[in-house]
Protein backbone atom coordinates (compact mmCIF):
# COMPACT_ATOMS: atom_id res chain seq x y z
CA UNK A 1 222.78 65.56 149.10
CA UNK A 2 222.79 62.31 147.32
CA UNK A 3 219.66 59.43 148.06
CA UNK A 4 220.25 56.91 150.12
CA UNK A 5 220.43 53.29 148.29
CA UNK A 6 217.40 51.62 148.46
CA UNK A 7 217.48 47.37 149.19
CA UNK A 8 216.02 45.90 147.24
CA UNK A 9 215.16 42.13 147.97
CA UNK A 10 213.31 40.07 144.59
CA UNK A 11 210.76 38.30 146.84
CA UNK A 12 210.27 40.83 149.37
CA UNK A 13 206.89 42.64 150.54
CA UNK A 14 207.20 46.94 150.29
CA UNK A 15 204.99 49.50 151.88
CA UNK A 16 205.33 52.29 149.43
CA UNK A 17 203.86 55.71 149.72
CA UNK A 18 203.75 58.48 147.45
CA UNK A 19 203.33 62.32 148.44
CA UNK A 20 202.09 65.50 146.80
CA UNK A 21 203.64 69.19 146.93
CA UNK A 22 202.98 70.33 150.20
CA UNK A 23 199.55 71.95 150.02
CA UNK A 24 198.85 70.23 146.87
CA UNK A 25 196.35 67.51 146.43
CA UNK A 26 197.54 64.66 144.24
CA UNK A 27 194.30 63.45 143.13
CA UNK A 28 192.33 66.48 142.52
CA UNK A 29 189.32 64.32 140.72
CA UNK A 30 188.02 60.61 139.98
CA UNK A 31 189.93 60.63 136.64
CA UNK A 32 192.94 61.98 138.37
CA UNK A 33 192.68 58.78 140.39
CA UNK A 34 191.79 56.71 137.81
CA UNK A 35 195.25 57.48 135.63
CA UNK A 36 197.04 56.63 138.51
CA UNK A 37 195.42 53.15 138.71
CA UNK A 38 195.79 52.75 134.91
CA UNK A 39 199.41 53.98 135.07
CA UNK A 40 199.58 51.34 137.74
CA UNK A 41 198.59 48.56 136.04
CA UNK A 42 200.73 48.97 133.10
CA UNK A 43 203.46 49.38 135.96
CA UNK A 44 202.56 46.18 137.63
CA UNK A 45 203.65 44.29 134.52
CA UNK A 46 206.79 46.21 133.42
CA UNK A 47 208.12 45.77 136.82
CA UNK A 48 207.17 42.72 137.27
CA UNK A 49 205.64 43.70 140.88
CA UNK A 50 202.77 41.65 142.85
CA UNK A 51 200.38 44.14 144.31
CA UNK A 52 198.12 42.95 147.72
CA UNK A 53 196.56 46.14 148.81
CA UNK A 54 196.20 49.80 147.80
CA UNK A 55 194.37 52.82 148.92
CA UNK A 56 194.62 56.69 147.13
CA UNK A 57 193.85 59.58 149.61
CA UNK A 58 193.83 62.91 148.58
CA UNK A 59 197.21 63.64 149.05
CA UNK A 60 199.11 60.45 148.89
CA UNK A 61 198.63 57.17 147.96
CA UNK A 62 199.64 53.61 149.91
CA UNK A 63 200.84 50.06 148.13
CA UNK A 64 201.32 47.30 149.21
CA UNK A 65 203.22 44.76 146.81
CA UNK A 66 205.69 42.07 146.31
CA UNK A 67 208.75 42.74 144.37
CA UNK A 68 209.68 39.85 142.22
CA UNK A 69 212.63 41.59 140.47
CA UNK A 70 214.63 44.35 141.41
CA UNK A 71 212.76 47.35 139.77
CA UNK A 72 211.54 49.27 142.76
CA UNK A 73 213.15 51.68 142.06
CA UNK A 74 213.28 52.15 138.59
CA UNK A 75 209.42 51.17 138.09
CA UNK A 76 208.59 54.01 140.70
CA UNK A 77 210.33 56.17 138.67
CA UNK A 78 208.76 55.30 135.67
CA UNK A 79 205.24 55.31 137.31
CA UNK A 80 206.03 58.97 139.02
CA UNK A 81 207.17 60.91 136.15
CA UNK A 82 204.59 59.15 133.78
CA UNK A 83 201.72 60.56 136.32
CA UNK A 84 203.25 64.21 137.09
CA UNK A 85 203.51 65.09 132.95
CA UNK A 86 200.14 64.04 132.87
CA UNK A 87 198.71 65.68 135.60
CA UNK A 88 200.67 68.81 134.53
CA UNK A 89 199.26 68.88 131.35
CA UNK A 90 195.82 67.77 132.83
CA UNK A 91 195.42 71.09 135.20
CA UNK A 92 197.76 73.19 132.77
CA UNK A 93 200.32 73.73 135.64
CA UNK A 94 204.34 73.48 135.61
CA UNK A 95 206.75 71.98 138.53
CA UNK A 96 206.93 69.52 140.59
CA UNK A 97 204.18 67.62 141.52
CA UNK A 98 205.71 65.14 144.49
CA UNK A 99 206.92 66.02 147.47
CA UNK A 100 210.05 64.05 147.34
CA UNK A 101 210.68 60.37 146.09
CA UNK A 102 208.40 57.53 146.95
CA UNK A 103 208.90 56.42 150.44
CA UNK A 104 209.34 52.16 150.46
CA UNK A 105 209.21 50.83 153.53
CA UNK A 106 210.46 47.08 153.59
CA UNK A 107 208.32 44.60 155.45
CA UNK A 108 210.41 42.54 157.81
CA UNK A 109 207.94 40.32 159.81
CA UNK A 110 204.76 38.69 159.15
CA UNK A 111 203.03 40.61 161.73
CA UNK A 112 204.58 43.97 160.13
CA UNK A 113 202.84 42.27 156.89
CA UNK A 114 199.56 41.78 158.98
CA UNK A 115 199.65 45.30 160.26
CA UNK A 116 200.13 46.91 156.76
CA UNK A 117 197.36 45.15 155.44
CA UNK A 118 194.92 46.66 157.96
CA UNK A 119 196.80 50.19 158.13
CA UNK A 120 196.35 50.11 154.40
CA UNK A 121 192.72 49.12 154.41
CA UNK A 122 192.22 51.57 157.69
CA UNK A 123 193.75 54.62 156.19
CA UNK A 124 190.71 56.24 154.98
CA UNK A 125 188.42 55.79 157.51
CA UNK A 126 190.74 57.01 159.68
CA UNK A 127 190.98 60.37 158.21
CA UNK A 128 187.06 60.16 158.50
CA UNK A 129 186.37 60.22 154.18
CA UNK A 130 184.33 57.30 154.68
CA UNK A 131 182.83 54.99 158.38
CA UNK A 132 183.71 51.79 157.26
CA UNK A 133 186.87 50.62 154.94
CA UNK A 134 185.14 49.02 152.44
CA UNK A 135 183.03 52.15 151.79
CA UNK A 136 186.11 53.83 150.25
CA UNK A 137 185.94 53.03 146.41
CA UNK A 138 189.81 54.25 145.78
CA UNK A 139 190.93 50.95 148.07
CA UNK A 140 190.91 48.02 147.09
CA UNK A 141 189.82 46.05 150.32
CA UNK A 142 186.23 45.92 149.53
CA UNK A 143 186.81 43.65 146.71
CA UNK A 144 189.27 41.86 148.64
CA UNK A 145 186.09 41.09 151.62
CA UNK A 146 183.72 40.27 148.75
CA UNK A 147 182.19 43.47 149.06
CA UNK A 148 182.58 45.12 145.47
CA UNK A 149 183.73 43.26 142.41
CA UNK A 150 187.42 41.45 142.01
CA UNK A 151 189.82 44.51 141.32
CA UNK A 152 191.97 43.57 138.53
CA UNK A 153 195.01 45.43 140.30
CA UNK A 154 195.06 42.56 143.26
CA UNK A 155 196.53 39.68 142.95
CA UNK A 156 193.79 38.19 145.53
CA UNK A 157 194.90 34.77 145.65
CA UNK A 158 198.55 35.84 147.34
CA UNK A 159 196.24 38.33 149.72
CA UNK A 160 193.62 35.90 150.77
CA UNK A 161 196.29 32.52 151.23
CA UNK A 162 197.73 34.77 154.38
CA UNK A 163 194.15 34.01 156.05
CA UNK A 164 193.24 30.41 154.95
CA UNK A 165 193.19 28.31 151.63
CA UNK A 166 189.75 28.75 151.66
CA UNK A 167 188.78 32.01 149.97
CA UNK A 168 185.09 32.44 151.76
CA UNK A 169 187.01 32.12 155.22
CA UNK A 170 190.24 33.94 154.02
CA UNK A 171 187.85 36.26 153.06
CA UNK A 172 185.64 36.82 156.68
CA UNK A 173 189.15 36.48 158.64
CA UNK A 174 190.42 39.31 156.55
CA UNK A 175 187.59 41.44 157.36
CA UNK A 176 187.70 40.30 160.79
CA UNK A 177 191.46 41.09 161.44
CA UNK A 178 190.76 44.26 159.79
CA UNK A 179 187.88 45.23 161.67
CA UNK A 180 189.25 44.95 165.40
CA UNK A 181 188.56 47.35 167.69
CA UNK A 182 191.97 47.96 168.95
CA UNK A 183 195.10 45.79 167.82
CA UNK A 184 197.24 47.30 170.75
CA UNK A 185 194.67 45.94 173.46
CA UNK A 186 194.57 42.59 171.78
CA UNK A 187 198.49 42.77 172.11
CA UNK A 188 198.78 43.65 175.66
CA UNK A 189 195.96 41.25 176.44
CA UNK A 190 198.71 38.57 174.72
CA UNK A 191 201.29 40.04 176.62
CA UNK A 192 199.49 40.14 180.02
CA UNK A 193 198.56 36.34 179.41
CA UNK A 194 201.50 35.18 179.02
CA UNK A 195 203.11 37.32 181.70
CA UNK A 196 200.42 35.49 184.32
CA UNK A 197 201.29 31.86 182.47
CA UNK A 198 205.28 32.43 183.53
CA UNK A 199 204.18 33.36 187.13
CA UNK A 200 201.69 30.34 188.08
């Protein structure tokens, strides 16, 4: 069975994941991790792609970039193969390494955006590695809050303009957003609002 053709939009935001093997852990180690994010970088500027957010896991890995050209597809690719040969020779294995190709998921709305950002940022927390997001050093939303130093792999200034011009309040609203309790209660609170506005 052939793949299906990815769209590809120059301009466009992506939520990418990548999986390992089934029963495999992708990042068995800190350096494991830290050839990704190297691979990554050298990535970013061969394909020409504008990275917000990112967070590795144990398993899988989330992005969360900009594509200025069309090279999604070939730059993941690239990136994949580049990793699995190392990380073969690495832990003297053979095989495949992913579980299938990278899933990209394109962002169609600037709440989707929004929502990415903190499911990104939330992701390992939420599989209780860490309490708080910016505890997790393989994400790169504690530099984004101020938190840890600048991460080279961020383009922070396209992050922080979604939550003001001002990067000490862009900043505390991005931790903010981030940090609320329960997004789906703030929405039905919204809803409920304007549900009683329409009936008065």
């Amino acid at each position: 069975m052939s793949n299906n053709v990815r769209i590809e939009l120059p301009g466009a935001h992506y939520h990418v994941t990548g999986n390992a093997l089934e029963g495999m852990s992708l990042f068995r180690d800190e350096v494991d991790r830290e050839t990704l994010l190297a691979l990554l970088a050298k990535e970013l500027l061969r394909s020409s792609w504008t990275l917000l957010s990112y967070s590795l896991m144990t398993t899988h890995y989330h992005l969360l970039l900009r594509l200025n050209e069309t090279t999604l597809s070939s730059g993941f690719q690239h990136l994949h193969s580049a990793y699995a040969r190392g990380y073969n020779r690495r832990h003297a294995r053979r095989g495949v390494v992913w579980q299938r190709r990278f899933h990209a998921e394109l962002i169609d709305s600037d709440s989707h955006l929004f929502e990415t950002i903190r499911y990104v940022a939330l992701n390992a927390p939420r599989a209780k590695i860490c309490g708080a997001p910016e505890e997790w050093p393989w994400c790169s939303y504690g530099a984004s809050i101020g938190c840890h130093e600048a991460d080279p792999l961020i383009d922070e200034r396209e992050l922080l303009r979604l939550f003001g011009s001002d990067p000490r309040v862009a900043r505390r609203r991005l931790r903010s957003f981030v940090q609320e309790t329960d997004p789906r209660e703030r929405l039905r609170q919204t809803s409920v609002r304007r549900r009683s506005d329409v009936t008065r």
